[in-house]
Protein backbone atom coordinates (compact mmCIF):
# COMPACT_ATOMS: atom_id res chain seq x y z
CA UNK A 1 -5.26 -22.07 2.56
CA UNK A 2 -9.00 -22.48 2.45
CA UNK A 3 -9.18 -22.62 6.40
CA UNK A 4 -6.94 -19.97 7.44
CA UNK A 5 -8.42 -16.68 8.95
CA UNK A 6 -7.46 -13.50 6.23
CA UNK A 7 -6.74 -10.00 7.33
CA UNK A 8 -9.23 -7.75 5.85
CA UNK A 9 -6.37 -5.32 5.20
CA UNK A 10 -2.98 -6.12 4.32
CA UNK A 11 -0.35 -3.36 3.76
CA UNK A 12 2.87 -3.99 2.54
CA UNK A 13 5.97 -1.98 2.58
CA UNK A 14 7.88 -3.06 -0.06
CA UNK A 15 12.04 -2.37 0.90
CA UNK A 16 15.48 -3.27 -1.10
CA UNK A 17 14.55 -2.73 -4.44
CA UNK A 18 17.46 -1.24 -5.62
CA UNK A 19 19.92 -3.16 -3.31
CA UNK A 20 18.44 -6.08 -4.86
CA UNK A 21 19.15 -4.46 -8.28
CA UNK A 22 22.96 -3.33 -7.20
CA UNK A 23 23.69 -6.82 -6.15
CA UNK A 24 22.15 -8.35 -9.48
CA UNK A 25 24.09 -6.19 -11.26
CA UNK A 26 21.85 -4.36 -12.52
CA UNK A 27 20.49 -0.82 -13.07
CA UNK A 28 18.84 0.43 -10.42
CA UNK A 29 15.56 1.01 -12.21
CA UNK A 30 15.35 -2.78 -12.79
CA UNK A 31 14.16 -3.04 -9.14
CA UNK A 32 11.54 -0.83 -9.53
CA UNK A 33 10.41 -2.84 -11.99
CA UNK A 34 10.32 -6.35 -9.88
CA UNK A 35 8.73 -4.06 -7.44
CA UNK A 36 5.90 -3.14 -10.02
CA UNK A 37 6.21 -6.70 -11.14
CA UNK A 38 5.85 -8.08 -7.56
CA UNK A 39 2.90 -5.98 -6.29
CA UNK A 40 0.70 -6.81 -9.52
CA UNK A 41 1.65 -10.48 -8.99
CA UNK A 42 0.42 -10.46 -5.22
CA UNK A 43 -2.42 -7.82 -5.72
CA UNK A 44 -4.05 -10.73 -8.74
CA UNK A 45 -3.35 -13.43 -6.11
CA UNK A 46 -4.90 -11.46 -2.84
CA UNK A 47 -7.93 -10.76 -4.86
CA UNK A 48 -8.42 -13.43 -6.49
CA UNK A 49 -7.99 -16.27 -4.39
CA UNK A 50 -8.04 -14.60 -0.95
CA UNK A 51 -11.60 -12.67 0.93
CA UNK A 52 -9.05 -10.22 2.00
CA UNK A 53 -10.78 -6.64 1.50
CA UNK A 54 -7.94 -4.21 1.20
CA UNK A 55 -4.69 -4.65 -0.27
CA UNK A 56 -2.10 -1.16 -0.15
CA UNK A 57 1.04 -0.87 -1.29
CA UNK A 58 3.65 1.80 -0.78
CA UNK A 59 5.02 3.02 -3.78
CA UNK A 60 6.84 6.28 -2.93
CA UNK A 61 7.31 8.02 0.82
CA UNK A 62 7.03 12.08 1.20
CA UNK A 63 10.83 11.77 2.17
CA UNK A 64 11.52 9.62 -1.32
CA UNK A 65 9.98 12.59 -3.29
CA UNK A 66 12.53 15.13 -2.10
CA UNK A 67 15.49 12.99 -2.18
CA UNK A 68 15.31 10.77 -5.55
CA UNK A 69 16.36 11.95 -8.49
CA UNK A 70 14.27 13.74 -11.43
CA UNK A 71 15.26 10.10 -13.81
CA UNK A 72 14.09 8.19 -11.47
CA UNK A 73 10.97 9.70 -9.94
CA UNK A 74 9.81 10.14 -13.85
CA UNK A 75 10.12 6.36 -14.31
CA UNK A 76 8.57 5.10 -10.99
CA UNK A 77 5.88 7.79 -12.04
CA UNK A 78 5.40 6.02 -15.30
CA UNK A 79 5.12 2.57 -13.32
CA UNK A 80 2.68 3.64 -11.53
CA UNK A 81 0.33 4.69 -14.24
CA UNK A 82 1.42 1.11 -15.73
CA UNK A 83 0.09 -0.55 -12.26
CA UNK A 84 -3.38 0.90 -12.86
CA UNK A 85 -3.42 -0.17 -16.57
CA UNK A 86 -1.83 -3.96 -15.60
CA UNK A 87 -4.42 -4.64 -13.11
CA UNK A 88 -7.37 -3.07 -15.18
CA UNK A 89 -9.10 -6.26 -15.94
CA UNK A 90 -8.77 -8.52 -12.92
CA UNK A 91 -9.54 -5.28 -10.96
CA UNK A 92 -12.56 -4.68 -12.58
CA UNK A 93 -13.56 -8.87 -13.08
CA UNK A 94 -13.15 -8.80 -8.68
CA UNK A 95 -14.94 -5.40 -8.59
CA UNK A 96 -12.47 -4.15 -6.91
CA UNK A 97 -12.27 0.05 -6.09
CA UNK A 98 -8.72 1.46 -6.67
CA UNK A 99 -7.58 4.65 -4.49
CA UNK A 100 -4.81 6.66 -4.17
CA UNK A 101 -3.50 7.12 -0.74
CA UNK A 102 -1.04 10.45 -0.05
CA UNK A 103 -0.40 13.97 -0.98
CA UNK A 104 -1.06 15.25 -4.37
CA UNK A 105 1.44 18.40 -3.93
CA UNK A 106 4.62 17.77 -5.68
CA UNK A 107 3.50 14.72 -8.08
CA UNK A 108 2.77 15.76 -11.64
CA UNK A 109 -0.15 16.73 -13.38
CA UNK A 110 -0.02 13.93 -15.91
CA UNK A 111 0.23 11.42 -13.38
CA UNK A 112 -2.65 12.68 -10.93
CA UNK A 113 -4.90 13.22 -14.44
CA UNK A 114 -4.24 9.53 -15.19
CA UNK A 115 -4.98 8.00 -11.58
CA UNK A 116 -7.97 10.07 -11.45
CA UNK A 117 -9.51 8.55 -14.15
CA UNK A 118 -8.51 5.17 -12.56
CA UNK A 119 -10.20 6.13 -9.37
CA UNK A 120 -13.39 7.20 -11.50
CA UNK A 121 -13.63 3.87 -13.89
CA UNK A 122 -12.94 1.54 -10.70
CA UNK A 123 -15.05 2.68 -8.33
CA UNK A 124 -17.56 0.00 -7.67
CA UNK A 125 -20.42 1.36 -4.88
CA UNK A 126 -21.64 -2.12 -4.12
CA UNK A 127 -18.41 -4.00 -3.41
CA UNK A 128 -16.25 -3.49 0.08
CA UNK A 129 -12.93 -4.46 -1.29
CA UNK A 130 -9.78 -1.76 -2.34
CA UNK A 131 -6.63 -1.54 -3.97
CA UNK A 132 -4.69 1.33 -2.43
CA UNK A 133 -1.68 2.75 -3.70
CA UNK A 134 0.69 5.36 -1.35
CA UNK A 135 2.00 7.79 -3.56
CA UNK A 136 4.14 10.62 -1.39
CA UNK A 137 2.66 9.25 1.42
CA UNK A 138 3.54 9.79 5.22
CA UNK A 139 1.63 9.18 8.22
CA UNK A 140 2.38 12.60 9.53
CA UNK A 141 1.63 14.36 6.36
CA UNK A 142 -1.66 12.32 6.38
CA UNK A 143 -2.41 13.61 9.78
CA UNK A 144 -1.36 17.27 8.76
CA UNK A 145 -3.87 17.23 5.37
CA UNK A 146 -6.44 15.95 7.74
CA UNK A 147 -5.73 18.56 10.26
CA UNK A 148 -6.24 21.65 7.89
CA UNK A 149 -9.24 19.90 6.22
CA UNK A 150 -10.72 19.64 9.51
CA UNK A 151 -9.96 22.91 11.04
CA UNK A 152 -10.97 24.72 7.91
CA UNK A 153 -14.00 23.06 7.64
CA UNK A 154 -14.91 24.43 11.05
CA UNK A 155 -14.77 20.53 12.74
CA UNK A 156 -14.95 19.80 16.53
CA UNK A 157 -11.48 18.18 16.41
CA UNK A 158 -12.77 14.62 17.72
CA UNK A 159 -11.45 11.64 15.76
CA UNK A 160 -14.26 10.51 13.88
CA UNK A 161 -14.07 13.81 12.90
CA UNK A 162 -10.20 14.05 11.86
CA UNK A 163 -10.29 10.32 10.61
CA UNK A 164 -13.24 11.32 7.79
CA UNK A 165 -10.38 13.87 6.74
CA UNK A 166 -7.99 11.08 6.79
CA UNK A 167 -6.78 8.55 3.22
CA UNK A 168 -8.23 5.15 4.54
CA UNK A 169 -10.93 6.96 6.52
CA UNK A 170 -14.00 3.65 6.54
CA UNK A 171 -11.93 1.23 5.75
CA UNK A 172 -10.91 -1.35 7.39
CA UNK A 173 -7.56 -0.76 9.84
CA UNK A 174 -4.66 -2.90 8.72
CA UNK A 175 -4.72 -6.29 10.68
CA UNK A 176 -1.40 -7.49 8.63
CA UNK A 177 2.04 -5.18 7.68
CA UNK A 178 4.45 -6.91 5.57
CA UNK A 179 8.30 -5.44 5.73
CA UNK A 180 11.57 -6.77 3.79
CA UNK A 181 14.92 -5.77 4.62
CA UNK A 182 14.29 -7.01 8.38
CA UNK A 183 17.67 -7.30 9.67
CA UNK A 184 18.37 -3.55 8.59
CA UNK A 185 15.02 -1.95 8.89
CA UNK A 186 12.80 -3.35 11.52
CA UNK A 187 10.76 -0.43 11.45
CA UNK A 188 7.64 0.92 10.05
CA UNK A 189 8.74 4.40 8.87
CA UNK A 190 6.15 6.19 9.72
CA UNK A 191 3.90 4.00 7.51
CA UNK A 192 0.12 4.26 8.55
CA UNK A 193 0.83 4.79 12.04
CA UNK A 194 -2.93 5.63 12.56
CA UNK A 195 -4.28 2.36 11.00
CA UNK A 196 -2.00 -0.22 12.45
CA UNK A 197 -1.95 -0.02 15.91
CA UNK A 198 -3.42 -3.76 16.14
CA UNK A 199 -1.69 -5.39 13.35
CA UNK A 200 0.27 -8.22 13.20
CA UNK A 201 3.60 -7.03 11.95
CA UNK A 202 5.34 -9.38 9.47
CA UNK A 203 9.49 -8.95 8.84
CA UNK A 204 11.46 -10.71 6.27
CA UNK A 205 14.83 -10.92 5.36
CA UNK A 206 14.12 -10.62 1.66
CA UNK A 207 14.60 -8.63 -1.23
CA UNK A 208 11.28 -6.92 -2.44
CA UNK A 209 11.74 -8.24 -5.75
CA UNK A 210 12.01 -11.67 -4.30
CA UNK A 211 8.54 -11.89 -2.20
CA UNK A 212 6.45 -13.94 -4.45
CA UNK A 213 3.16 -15.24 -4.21
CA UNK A 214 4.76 -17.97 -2.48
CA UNK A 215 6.08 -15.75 0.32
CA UNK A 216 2.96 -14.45 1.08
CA UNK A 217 1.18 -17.35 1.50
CA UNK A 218 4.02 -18.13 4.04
CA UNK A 219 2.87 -14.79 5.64
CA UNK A 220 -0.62 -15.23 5.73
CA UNK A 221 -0.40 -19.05 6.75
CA UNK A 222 1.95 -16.95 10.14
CA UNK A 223 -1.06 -14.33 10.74
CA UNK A 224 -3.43 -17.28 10.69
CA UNK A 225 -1.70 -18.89 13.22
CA UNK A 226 -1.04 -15.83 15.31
CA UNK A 227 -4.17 -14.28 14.95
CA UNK A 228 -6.31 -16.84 17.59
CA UNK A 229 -4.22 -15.64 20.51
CA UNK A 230 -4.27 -11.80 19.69
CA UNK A 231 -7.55 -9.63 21.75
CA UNK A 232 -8.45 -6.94 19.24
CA UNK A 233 -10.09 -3.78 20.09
CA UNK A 234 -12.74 -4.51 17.69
């Protein structure tokens, strides 16, 4: 693994969960816990045996927060404060910033108080790598937010102006998207349609909860070897 070339962002959209969890036969809310399970397992291994800079994770689309219901948005809101807690210490060992990416209208006030004070004890001004987490995130609602920051802020719309505006404005643009549920959802969703126009788009047939660390070094070993033939715009 030592000579493969990394992404410096990798961005996963993490599908099936509770498919996984209706064919188990179990509870639904068991896959959002191999999804919680999964992303701290591969967050711990990107950051601490990979240079890759940024690592997000989608946790919860603007469409999910309108059509899930109340039981279940309160427990994938209590993962998500668990997410910040779990990866405390080999966050902070890496010195690695963590950032929420998405609207803040609609989530509760308990939540956004907790991953606030995430944001403020990891945040590390000398180090260039991030741990992003989508929470009611969509790529046109990002745009939107931008839009009336921008326009109410009296901006020239240019992009460098509307991207400063923007959730992952200076960092990196994604140069790796990992997908399950390929055969039903070769799509992206509307997931970070601004940052990935050059990545290397990775689908697999498998079950969130079933894309280990092993998986992804599967993935990365594909972008390594795809990577030499691709011309980048930067």
């Amino acid at each position: 693994m030592n000579n493969l070339n990394y992404p410096k962002h990798i961005a996963v959209i993490p599908d099936w969960n509770r498919t996984w969890a209706k064919w188990k036969w179990y509870e639904p809310f068991v896959g959002h816990l191999e999804w919680f399970n999964r992303i701290v397992e591969l967050g711990k291994y990107i950051f601490e045996k990979t240079p890759i800079q940024v690592y997000t994770a989608w946790g919860l689309s603007t469409d999910n927060l309108t059509n899930r219901s109340e039981e279940e948005l309160s427990y994938l809101f209590e993962l998500y404060k668990k997410i910040g807690t779990d990866m405390f210490d080999v966050l902070r060992k890496n010195n690695i910033n963590f950032r929420i990416a998405g609207s803040r209208q609609g989530l509760p006030k308990h939540l956004l108080d907790f991953l606030d004070s995430k944001v403020e004890e990891l945040t590390f001004k000398d180090s260039n790598r991030y741990m992003f987490l989508a929470i009611n995130y969509g790529w046109q609602d990002e745009i939107l937010r931008a839009m009336e920051k921008m326009f109410k802020n009296n901006d020239e719309p240019t992009k460098e102006n509307l991207e400063k505006y923007m959730d992952f404005w200076n960092i990196p643009p994604v140069e790796l998207v990992i997908r399950t549920k390929q055969k039903l959802a070769k799509r992206l969703s509307w997931f970070m349609l601004w940052w990935i126009g050059y990545a290397q788009l990775y689908f697999t047939d498998l079950f969130f909860p079933e894309f280990n660390t092993e998986e992804l070094k599967k993935a990365l070993e594909w972008y390594s070897s795809t990577v030499k033939t691709q011309n980048y715009w930067k």
